[in-house]
Protein backbone atom coordinates (compact mmCIF):
# COMPACT_ATOMS: atom_id res chain seq x y z
CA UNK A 1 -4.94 46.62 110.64
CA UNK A 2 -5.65 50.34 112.20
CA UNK A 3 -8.66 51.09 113.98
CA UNK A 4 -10.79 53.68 111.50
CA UNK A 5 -11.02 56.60 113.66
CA UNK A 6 -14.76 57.69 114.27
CA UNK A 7 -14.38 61.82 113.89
CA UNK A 8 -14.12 62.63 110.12
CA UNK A 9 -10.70 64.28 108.50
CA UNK A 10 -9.93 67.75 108.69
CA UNK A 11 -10.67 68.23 105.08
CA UNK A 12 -14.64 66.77 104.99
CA UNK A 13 -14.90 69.07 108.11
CA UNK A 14 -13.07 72.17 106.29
CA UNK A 15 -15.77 71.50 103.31
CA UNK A 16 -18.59 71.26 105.74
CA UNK A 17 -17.43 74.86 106.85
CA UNK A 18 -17.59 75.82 103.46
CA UNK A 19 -21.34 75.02 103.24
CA UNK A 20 -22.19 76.08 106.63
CA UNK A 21 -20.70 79.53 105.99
CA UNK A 22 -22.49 79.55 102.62
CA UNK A 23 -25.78 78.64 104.33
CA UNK A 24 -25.48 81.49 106.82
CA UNK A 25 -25.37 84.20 104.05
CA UNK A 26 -27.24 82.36 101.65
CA UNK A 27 -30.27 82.44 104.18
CA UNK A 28 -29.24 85.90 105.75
CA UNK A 29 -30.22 87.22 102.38
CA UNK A 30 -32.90 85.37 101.56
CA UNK A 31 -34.70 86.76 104.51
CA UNK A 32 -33.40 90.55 103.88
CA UNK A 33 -34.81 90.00 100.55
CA UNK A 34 -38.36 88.82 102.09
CA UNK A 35 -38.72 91.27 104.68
CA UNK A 36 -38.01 93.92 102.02
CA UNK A 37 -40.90 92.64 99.59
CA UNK A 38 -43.12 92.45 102.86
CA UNK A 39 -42.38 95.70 104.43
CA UNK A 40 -41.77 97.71 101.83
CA UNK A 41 -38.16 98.85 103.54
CA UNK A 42 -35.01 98.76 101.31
CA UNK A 43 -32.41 98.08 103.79
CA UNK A 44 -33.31 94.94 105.24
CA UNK A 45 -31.59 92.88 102.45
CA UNK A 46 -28.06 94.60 102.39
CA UNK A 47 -28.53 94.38 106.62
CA UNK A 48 -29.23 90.72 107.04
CA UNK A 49 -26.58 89.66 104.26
CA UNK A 50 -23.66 91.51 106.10
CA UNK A 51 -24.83 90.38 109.70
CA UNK A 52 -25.03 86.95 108.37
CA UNK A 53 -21.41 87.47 106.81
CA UNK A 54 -19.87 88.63 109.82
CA UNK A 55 -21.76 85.73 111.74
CA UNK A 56 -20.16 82.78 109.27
CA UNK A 57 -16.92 84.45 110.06
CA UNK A 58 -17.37 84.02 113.53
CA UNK A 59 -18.71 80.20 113.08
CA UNK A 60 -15.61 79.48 110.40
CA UNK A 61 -13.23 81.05 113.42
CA UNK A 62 -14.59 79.40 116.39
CA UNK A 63 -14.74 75.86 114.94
CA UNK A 64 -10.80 76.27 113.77
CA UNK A 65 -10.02 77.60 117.19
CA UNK A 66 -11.72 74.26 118.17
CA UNK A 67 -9.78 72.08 115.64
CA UNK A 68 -6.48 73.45 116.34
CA UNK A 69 -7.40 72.82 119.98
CA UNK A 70 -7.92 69.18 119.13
CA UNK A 71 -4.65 68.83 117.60
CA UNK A 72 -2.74 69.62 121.09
């Protein structure tokens, strides 16, 4: 009988990207869209969304550099 390995599959952690990267911009906007209503500014929203796009990016890149590492 094999041993159940302890790290999940590549696909739960592919999905858990999915969220985390959806998290990033969900909450990248949702603080663009407060500091707008607080401040009165109307560029904070659009800002924070892209930043927080280009920062999931980053997150979904690193942690597939990191898998692929694993695989070697």
């Amino acid at each position: 009988m094999p041993k159940p390995s302890k790290t999940p599959s590549k696909f739960l952690r592919f999905v858990g990207v999915g969220f985390q990267m959806g998290g990033v911009i969900y909450l990248g906007h949702y603080l663009g869209t407060w500091l707008d209503a607080n401040y009165g500014k109307t560029y904070w929203e659009t800002s924070l969304t892209l930043l927080s796009v280009f920062v999931s990016i980053y997150l979904v890149i690193s942690q597939v550099i990191n898998l692929s590492k694993e695989d070697d």
